[in-house]
PDB file of N, CA and C in Angstrom:
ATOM      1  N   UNK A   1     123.158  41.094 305.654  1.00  0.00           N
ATOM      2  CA  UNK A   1     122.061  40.206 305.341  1.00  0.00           C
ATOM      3  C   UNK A   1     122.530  39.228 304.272  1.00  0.00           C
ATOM      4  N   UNK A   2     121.886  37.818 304.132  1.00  0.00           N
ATOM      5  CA  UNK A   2     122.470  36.642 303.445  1.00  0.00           C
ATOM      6  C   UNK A   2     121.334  36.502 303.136  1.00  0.00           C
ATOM      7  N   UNK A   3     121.294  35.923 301.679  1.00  0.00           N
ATOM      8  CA  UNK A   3     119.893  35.250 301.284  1.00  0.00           C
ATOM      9  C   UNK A   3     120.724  33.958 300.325  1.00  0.00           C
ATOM     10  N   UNK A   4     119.873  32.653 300.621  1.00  0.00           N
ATOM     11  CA  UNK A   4     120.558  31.469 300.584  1.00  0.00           C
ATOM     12  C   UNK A   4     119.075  30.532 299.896  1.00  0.00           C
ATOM     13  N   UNK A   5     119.172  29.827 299.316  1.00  0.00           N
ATOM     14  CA  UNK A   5     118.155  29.314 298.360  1.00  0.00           C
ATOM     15  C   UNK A   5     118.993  28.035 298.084  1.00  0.00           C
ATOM     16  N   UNK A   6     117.853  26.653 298.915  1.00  0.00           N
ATOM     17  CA  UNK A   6     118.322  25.401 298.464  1.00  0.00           C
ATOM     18  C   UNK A   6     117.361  24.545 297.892  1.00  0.00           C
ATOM     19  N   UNK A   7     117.724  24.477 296.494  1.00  0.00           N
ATOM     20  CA  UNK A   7     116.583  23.968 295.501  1.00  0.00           C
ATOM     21  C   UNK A   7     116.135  22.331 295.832  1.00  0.00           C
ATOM     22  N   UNK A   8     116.915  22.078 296.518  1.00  0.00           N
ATOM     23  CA  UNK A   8     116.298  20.809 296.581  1.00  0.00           C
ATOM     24  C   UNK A   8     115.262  20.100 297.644  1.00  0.00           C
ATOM     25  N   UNK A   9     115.438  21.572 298.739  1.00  0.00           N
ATOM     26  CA  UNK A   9     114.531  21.801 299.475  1.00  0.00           C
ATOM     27  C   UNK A   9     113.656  22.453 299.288  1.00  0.00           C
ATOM     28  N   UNK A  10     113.409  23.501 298.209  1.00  0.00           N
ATOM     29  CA  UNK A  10     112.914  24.665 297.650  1.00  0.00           C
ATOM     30  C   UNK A  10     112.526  25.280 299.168  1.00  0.00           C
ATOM     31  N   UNK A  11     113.884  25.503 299.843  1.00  0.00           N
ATOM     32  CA  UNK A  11     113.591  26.501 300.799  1.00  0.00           C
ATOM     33  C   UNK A  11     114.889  27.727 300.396  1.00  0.00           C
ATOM     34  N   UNK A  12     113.660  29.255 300.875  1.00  0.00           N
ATOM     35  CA  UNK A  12     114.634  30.149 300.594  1.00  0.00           C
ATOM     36  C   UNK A  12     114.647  31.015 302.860  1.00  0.00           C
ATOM     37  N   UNK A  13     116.414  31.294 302.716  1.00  0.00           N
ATOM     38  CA  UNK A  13     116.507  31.751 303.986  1.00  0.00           C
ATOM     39  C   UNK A  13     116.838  32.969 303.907  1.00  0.00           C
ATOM     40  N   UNK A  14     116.673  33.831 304.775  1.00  0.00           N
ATOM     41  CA  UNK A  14     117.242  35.327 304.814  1.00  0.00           C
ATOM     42  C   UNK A  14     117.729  35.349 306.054  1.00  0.00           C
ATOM     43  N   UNK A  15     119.283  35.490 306.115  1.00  0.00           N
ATOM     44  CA  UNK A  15     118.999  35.635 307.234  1.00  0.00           C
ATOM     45  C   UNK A  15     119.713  37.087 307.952  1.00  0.00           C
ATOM     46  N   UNK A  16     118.820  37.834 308.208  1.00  0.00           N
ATOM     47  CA  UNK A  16     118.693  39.245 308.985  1.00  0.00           C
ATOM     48  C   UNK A  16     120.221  39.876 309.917  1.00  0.00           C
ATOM     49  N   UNK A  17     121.144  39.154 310.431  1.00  0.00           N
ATOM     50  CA  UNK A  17     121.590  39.058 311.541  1.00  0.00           C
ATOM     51  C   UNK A  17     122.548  37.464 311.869  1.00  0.00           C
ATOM     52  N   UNK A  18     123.689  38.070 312.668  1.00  0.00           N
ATOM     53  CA  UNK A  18     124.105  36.501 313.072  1.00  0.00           C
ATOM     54  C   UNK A  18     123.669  36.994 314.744  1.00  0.00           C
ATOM     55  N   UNK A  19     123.918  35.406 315.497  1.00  0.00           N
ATOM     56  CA  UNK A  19     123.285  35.407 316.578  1.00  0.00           C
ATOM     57  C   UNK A  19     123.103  33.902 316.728  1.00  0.00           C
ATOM     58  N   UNK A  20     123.171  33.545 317.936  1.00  0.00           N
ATOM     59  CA  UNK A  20     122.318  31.924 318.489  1.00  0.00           C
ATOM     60  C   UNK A  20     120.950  31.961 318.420  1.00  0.00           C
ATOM     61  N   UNK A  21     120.754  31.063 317.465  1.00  0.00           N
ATOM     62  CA  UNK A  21     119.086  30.485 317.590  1.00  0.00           C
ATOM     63  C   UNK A  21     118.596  30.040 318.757  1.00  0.00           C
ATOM     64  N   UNK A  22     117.608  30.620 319.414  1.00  0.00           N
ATOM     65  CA  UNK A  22     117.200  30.471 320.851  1.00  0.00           C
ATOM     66  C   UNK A  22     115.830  29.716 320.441  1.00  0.00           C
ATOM     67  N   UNK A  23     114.834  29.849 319.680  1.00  0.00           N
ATOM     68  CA  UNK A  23     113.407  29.724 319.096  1.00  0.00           C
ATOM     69  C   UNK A  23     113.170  30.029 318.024  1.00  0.00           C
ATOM     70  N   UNK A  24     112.184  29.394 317.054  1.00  0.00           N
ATOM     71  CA  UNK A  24     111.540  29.781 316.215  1.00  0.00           C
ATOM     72  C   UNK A  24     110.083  29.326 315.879  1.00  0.00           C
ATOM     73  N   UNK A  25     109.247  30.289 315.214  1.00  0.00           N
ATOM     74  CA  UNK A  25     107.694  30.494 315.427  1.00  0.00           C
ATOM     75  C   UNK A  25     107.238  30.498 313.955  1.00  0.00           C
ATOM     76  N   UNK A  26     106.199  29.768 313.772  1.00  0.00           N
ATOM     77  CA  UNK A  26     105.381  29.518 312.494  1.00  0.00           C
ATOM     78  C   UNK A  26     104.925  30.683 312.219  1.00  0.00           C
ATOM     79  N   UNK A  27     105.319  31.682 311.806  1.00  0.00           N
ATOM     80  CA  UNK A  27     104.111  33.184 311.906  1.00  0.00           C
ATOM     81  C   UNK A  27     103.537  32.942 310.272  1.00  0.00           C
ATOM     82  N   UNK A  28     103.381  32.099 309.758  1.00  0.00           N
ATOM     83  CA  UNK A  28     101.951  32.502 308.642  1.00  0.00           C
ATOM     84  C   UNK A  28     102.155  31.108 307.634  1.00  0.00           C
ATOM     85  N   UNK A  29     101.787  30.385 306.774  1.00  0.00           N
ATOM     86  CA  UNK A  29     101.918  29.834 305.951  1.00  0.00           C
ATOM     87  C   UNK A  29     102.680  29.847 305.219  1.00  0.00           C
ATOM     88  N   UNK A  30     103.930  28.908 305.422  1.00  0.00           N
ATOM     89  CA  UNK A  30     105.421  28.336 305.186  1.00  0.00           C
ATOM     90  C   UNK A  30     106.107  29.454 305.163  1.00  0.00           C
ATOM     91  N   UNK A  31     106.380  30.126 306.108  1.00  0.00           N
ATOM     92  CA  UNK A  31     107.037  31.468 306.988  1.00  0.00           C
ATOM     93  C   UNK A  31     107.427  30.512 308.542  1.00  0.00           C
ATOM     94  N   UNK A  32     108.614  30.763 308.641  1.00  0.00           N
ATOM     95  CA  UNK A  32     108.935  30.593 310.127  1.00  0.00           C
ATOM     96  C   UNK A  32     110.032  31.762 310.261  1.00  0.00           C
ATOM     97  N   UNK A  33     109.971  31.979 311.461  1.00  0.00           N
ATOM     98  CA  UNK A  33     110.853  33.459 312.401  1.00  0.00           C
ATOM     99  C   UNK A  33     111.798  32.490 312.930  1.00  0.00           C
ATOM    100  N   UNK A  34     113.023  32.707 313.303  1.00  0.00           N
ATOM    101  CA  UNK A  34     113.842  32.158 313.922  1.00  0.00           C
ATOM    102  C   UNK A  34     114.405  33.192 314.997  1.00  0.00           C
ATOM    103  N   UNK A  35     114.008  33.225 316.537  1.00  0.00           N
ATOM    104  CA  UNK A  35     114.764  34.489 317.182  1.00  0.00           C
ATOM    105  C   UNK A  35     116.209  33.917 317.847  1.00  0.00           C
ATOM    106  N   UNK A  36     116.716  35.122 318.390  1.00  0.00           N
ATOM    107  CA  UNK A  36     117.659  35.141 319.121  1.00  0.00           C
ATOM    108  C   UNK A  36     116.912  35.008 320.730  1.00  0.00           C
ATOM    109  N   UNK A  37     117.281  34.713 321.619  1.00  0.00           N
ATOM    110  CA  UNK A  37     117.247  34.731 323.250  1.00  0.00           C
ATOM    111  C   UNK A  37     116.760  36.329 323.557  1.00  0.00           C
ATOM    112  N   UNK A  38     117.523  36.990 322.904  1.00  0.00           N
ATOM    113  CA  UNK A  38     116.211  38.738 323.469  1.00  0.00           C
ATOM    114  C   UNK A  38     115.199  38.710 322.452  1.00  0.00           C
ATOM    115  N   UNK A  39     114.858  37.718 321.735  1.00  0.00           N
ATOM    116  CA  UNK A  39     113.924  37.943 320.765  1.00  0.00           C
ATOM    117  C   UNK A  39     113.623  38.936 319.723  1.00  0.00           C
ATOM    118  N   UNK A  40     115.005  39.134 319.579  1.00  0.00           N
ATOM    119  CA  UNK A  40     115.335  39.461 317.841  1.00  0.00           C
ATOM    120  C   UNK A  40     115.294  38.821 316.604  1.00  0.00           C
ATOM    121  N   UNK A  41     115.036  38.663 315.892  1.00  0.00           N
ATOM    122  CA  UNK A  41     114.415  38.121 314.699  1.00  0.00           C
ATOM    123  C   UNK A  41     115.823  37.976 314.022  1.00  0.00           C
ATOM    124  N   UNK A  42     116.519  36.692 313.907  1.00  0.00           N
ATOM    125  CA  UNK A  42     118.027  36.430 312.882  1.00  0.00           C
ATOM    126  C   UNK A  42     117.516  36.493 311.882  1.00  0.00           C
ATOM    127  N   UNK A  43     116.503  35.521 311.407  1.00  0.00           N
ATOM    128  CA  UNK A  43     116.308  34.613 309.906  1.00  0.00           C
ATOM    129  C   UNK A  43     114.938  34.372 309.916  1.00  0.00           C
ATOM    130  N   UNK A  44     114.623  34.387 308.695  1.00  0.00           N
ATOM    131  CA  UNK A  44     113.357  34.020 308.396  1.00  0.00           C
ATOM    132  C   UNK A  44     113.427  33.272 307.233  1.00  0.00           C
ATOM    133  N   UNK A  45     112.758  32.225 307.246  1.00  0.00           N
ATOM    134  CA  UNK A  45     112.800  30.841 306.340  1.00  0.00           C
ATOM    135  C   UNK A  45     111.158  30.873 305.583  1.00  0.00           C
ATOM    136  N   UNK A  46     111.393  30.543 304.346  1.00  0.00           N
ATOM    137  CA  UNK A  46     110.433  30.961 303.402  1.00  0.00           C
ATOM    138  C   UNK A  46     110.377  29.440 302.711  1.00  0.00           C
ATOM    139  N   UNK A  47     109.403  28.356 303.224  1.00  0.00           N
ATOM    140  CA  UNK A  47     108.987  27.133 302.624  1.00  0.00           C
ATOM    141  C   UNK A  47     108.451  27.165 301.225  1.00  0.00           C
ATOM    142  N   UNK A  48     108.315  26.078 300.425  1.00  0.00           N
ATOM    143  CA  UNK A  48     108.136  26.294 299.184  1.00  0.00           C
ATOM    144  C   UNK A  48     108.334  27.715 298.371  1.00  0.00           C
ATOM    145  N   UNK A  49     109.618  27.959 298.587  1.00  0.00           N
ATOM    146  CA  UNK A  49     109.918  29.362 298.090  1.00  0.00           C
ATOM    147  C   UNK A  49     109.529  29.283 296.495  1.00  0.00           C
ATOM    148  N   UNK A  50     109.640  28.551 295.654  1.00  0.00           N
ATOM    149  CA  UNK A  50     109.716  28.664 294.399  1.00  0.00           C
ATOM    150  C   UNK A  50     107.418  28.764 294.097  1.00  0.00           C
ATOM    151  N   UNK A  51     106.826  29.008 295.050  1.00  0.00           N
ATOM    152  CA  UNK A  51     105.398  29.678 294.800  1.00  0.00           C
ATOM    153  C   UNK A  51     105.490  30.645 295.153  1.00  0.00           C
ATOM    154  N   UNK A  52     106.617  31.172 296.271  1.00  0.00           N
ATOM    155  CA  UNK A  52     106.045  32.645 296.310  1.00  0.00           C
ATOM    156  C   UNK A  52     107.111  33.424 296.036  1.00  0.00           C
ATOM    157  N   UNK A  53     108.072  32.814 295.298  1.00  0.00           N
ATOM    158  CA  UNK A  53     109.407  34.328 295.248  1.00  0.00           C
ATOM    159  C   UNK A  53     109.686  33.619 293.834  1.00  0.00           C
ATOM    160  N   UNK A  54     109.965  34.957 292.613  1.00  0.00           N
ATOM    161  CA  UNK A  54     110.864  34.034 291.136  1.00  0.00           C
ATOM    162  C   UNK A  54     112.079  33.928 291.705  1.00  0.00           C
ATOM    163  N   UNK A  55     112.076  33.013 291.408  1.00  0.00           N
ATOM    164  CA  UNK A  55     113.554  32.718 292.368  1.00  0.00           C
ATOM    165  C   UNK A  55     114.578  32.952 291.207  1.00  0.00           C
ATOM    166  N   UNK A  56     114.285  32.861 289.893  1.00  0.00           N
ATOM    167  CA  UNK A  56     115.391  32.619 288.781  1.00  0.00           C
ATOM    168  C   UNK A  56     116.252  34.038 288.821  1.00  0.00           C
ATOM    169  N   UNK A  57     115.537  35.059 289.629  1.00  0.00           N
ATOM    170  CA  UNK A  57     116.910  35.924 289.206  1.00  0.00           C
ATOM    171  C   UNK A  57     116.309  36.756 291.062  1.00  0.00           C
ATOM    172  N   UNK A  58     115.608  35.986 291.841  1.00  0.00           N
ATOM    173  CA  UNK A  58     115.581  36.738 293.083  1.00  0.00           C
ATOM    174  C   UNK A  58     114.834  38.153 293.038  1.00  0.00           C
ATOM    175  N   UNK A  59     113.913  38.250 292.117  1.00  0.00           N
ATOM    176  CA  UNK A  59     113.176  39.438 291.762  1.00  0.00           C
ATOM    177  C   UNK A  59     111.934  39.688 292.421  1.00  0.00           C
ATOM    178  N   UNK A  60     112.549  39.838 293.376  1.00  0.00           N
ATOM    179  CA  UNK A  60     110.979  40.277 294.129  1.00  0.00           C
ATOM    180  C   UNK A  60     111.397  41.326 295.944  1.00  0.00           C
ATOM    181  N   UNK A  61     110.572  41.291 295.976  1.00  0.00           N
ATOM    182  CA  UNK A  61     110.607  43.171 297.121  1.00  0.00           C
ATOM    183  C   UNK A  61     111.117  42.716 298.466  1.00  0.00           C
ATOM    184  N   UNK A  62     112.405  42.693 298.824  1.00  0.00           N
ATOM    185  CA  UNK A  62     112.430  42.005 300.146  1.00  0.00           C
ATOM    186  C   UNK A  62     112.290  42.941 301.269  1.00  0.00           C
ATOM    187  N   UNK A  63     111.852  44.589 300.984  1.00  0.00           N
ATOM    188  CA  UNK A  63     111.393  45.322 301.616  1.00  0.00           C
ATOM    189  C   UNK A  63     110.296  45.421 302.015  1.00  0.00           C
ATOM    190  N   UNK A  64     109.469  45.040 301.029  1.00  0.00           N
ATOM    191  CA  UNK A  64     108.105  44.963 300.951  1.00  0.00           C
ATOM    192  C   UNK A  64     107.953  43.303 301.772  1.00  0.00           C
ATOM    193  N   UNK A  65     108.509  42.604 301.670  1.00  0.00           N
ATOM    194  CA  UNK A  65     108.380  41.091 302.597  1.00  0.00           C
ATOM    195  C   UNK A  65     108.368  41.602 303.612  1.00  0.00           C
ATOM    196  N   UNK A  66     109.822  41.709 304.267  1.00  0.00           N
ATOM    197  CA  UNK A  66     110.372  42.106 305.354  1.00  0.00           C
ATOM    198  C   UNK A  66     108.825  42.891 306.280  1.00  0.00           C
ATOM    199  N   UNK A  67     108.497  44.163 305.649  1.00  0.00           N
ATOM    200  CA  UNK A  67     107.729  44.640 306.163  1.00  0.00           C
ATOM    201  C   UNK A  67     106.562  44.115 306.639  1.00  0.00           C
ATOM    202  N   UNK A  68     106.121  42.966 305.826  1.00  0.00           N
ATOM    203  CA  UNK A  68     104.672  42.169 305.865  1.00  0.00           C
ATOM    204  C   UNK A  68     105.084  40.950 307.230  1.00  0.00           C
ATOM    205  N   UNK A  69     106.207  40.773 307.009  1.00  0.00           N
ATOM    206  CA  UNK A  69     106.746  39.528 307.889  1.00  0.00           C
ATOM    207  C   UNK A  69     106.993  40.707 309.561  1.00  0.00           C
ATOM    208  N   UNK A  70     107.229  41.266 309.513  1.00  0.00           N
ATOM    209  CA  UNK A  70     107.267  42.178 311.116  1.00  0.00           C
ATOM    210  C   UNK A  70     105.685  42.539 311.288  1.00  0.00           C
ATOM    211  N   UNK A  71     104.980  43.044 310.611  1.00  0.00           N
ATOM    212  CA  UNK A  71     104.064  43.302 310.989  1.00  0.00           C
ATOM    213  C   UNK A  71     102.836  42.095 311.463  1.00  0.00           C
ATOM    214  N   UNK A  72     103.292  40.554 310.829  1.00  0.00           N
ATOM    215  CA  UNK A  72     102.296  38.940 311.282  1.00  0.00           C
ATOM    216  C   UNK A  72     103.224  38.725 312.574  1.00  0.00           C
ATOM    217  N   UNK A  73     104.433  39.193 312.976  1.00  0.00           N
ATOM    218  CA  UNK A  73     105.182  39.231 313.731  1.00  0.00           C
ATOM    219  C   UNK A  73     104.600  39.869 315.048  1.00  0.00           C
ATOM    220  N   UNK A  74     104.265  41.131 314.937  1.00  0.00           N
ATOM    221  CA  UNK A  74     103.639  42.151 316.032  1.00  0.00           C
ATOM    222  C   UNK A  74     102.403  41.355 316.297  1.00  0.00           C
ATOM    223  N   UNK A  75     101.365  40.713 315.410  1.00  0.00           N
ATOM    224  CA  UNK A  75     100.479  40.040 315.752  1.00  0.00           C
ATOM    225  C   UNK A  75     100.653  39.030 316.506  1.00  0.00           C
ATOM    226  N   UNK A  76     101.795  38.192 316.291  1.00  0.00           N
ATOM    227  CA  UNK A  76     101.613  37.213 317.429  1.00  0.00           C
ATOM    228  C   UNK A  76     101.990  37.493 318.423  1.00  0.00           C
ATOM    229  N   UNK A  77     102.990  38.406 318.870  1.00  0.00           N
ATOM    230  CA  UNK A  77     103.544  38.697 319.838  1.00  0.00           C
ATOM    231  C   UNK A  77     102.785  39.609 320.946  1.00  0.00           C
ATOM    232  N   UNK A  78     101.350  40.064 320.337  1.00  0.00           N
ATOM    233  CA  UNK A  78     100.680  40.612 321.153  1.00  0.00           C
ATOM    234  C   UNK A  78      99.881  39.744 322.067  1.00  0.00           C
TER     235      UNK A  78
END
């Protein structure tokens, strides 16, 4: 896993996995999923990261994300 933070975009990326980007899906407010072609989840891109993550030292639960981000995930996909 890679986590990549470009301040001048104040976008932060995670990204899960390598793989070809086949699609990616808005799943919640400045959250996008990026899948692979079997629709595995590579990366997930986190817009205006600097409101929802301290970014100054990366202190925050990416277990606890992760988990919240699969589960708005299962919602759309149903």
């Amino acid at each position: 896993m890679q986590i990549k933070y470009s301040p001048d975009a104040d976008v932060l990326l995670v990204k899960l996995r390598e793989g070809k980007l086949f699609d990616s899906v808005d799943i919640g407010e400045g959250l996008i999923a990026h899948y692979a072609e079997d629709g595995s989840v590579l990366e997930i891109e986190i817009l205006d990261a600097s409101k929802v993550v301290e970014l100054k030292d990366l202190s925050f639960s990416l277990e606890g994300m992760l988990a919240g981000i699969r589960h708005r995930i299962a919602e759309i996909e149903v």
